[in-house]
C-alpha atoms as a PDB file:
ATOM      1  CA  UNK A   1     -54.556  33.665  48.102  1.00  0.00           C
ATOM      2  CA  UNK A   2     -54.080  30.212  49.467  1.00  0.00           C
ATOM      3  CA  UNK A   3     -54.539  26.944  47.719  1.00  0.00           C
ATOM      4  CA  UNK A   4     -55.041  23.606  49.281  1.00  0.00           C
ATOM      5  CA  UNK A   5     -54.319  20.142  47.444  1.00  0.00           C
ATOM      6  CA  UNK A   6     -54.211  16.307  49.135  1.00  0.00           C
ATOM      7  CA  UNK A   7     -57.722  15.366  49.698  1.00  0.00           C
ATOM      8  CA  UNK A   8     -59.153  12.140  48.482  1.00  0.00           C
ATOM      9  CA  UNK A   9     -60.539   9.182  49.657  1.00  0.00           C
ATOM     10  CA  UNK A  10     -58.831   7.394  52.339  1.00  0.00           C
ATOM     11  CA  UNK A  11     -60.212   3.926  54.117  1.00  0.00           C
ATOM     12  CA  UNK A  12     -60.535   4.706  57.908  1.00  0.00           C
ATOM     13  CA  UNK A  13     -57.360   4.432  60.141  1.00  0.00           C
ATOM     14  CA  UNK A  14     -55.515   5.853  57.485  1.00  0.00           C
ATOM     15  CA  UNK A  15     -54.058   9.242  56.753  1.00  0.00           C
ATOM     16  CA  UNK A  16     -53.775  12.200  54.392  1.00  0.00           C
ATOM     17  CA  UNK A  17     -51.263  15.111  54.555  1.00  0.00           C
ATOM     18  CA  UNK A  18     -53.454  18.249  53.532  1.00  0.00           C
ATOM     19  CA  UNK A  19     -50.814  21.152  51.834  1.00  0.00           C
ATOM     20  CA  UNK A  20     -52.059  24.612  51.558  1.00  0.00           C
ATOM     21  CA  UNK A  21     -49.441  27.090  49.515  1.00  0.00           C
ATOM     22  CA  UNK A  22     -50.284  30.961  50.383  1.00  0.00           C
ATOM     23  CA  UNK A  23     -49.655  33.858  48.027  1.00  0.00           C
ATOM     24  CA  UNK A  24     -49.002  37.272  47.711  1.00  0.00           C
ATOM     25  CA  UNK A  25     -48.946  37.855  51.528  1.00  0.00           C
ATOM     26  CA  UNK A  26     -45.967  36.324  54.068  1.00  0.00           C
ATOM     27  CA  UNK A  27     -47.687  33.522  55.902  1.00  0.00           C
ATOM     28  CA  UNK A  28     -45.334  34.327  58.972  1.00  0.00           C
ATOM     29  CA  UNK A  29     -46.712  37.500  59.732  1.00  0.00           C
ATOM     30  CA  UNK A  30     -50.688  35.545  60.533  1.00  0.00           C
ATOM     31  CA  UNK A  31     -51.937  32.826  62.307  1.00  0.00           C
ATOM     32  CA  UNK A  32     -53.053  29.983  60.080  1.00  0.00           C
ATOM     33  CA  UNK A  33     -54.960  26.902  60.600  1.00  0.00           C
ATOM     34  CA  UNK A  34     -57.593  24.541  59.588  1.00  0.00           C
ATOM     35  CA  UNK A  35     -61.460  24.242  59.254  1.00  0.00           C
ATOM     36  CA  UNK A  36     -63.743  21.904  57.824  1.00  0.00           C
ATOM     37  CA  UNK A  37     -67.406  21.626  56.748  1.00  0.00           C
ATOM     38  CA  UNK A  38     -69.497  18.437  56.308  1.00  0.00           C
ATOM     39  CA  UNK A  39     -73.056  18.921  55.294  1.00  0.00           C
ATOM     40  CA  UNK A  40     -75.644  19.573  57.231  1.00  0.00           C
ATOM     41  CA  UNK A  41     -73.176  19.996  59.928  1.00  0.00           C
ATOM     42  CA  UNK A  42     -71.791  23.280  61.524  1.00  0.00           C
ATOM     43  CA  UNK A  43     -68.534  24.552  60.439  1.00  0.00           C
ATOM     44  CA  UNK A  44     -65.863  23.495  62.694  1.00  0.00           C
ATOM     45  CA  UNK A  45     -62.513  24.849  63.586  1.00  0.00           C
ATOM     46  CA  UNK A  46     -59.447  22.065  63.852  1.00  0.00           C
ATOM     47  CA  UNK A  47     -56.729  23.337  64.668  1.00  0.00           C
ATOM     48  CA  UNK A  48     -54.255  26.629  64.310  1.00  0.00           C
ATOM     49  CA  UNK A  49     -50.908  27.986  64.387  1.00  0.00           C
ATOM     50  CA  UNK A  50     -50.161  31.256  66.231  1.00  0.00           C
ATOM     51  CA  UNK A  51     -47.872  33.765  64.173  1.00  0.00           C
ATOM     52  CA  UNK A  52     -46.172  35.302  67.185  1.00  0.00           C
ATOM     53  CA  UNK A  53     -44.340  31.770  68.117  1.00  0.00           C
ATOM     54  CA  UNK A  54     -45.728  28.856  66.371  1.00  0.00           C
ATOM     55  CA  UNK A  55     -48.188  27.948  69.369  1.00  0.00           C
ATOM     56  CA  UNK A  56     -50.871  25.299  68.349  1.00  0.00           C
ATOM     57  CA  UNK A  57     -54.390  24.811  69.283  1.00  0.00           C
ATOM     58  CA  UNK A  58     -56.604  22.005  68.616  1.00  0.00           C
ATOM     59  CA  UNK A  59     -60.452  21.107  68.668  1.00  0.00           C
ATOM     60  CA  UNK A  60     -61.264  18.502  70.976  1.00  0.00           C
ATOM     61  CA  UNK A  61     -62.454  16.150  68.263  1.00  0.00           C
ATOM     62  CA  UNK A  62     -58.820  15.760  66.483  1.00  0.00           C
ATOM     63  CA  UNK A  63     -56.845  16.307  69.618  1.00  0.00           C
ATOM     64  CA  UNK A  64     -53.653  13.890  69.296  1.00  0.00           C
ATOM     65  CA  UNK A  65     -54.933  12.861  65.445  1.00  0.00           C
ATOM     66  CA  UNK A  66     -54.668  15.664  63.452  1.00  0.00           C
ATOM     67  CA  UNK A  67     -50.966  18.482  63.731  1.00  0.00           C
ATOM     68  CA  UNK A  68     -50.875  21.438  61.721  1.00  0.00           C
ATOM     69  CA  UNK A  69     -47.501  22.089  60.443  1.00  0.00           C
ATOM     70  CA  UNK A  70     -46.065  25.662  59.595  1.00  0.00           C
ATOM     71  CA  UNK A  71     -43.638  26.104  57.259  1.00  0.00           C
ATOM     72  CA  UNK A  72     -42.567  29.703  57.124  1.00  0.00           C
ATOM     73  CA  UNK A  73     -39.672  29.513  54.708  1.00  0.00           C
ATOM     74  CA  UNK A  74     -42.176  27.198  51.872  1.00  0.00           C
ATOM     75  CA  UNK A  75     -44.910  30.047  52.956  1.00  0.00           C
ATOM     76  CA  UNK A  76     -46.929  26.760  53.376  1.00  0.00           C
ATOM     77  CA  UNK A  77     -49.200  24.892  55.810  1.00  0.00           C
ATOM     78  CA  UNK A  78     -49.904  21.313  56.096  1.00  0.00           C
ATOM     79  CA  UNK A  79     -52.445  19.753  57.635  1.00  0.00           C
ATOM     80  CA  UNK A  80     -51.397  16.003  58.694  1.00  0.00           C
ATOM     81  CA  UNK A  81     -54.350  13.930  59.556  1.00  0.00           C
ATOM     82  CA  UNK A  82     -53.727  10.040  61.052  1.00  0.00           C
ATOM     83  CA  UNK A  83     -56.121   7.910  62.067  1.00  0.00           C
ATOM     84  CA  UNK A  84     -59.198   8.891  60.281  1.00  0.00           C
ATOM     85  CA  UNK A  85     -62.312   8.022  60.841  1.00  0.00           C
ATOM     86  CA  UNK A  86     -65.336   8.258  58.169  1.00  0.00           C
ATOM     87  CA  UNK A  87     -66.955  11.765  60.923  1.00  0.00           C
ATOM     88  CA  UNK A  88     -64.111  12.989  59.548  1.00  0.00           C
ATOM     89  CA  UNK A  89     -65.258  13.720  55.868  1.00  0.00           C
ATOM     90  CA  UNK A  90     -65.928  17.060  54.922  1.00  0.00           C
ATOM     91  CA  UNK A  91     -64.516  19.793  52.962  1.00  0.00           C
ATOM     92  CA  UNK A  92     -61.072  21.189  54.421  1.00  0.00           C
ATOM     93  CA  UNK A  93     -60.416  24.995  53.998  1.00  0.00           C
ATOM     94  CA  UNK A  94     -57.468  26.784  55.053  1.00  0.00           C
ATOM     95  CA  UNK A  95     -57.792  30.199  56.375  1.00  0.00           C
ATOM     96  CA  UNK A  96     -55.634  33.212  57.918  1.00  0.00           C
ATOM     97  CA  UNK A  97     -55.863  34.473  62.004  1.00  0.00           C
ATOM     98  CA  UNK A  98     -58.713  31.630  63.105  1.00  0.00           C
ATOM     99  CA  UNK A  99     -59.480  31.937  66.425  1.00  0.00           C
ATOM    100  CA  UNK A 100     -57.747  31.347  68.877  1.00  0.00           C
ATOM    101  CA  UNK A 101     -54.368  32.150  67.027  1.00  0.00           C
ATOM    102  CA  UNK A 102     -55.651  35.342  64.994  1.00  0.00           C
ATOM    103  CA  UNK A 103     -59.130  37.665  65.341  1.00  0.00           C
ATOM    104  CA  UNK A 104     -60.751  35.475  62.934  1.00  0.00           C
ATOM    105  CA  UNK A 105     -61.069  33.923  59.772  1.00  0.00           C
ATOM    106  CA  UNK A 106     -60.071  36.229  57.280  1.00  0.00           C
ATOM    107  CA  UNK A 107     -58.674  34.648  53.991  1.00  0.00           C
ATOM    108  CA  UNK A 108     -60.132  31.093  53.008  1.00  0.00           C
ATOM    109  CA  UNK A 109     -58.863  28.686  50.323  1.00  0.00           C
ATOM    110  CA  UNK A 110     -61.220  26.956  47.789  1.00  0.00           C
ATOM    111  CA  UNK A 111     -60.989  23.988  50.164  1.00  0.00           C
ATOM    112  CA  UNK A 112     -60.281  20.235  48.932  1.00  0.00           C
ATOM    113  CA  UNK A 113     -62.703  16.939  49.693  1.00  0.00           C
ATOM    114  CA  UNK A 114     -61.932  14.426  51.838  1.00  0.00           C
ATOM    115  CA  UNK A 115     -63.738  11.361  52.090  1.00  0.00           C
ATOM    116  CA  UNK A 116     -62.950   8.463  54.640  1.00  0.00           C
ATOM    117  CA  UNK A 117     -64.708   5.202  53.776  1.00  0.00           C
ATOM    118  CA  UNK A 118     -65.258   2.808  56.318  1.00  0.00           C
END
């Protein structure tokens, strides 16, 4: 399973460190990243971490803001977010193999609330 703590309510400009702890599988072995979902907006892919060598893809919209940080040996995942802005609030999930770095989303997280005031 994976489980992902940090959210909260952050003014904008500031940042939040998202931590996602997977269990009962070896996080090495799939790609890993980020997604969020605001409502009444689509579900949106941030950013992921390829198994084979660590490679990292972003969206467009958190390009340079937002790095997602493997950590193989903690079987862990962060998600550090800087300079937010309030388009940013949603619900983040983390999830094995997203696309581009795996076939898909497989395995999601109960997902934790951020909220960025303005």
């Amino acid at each position: 399973q994976l489980v992902e703590s940090g959210g909260g309510l952050v003014q904008a400009g500031g940042s939040l460190r998202l931590t996602c702890v997977a269990s009962g599988f070896t996080l090495g072995h799939y790609g890993i990243g980020w997604i969020r979902q605001a409502p009444a907006k689509p579900r949106e892919g941030l950013g992921c971490s390829r198994s084979s060598d660590g490679r990292t893809y972003y969206a467009d919209s958190v390009e340079g803001r937002f790095t997602v940080i493997r950590d193989n040996e903690k079987n862990t995942v962060y998600l550090q977010m800087n300079n937010l802005k309030p388009g940013d609030s949603a619900t983040y999930y983390c999830v094995t193999d997203p696309q581009p770095c795996g076939h898909g989303a497989d395995l999601w997280g109960q997902g934790t609330q951020v909220i960025v005031s303005p």
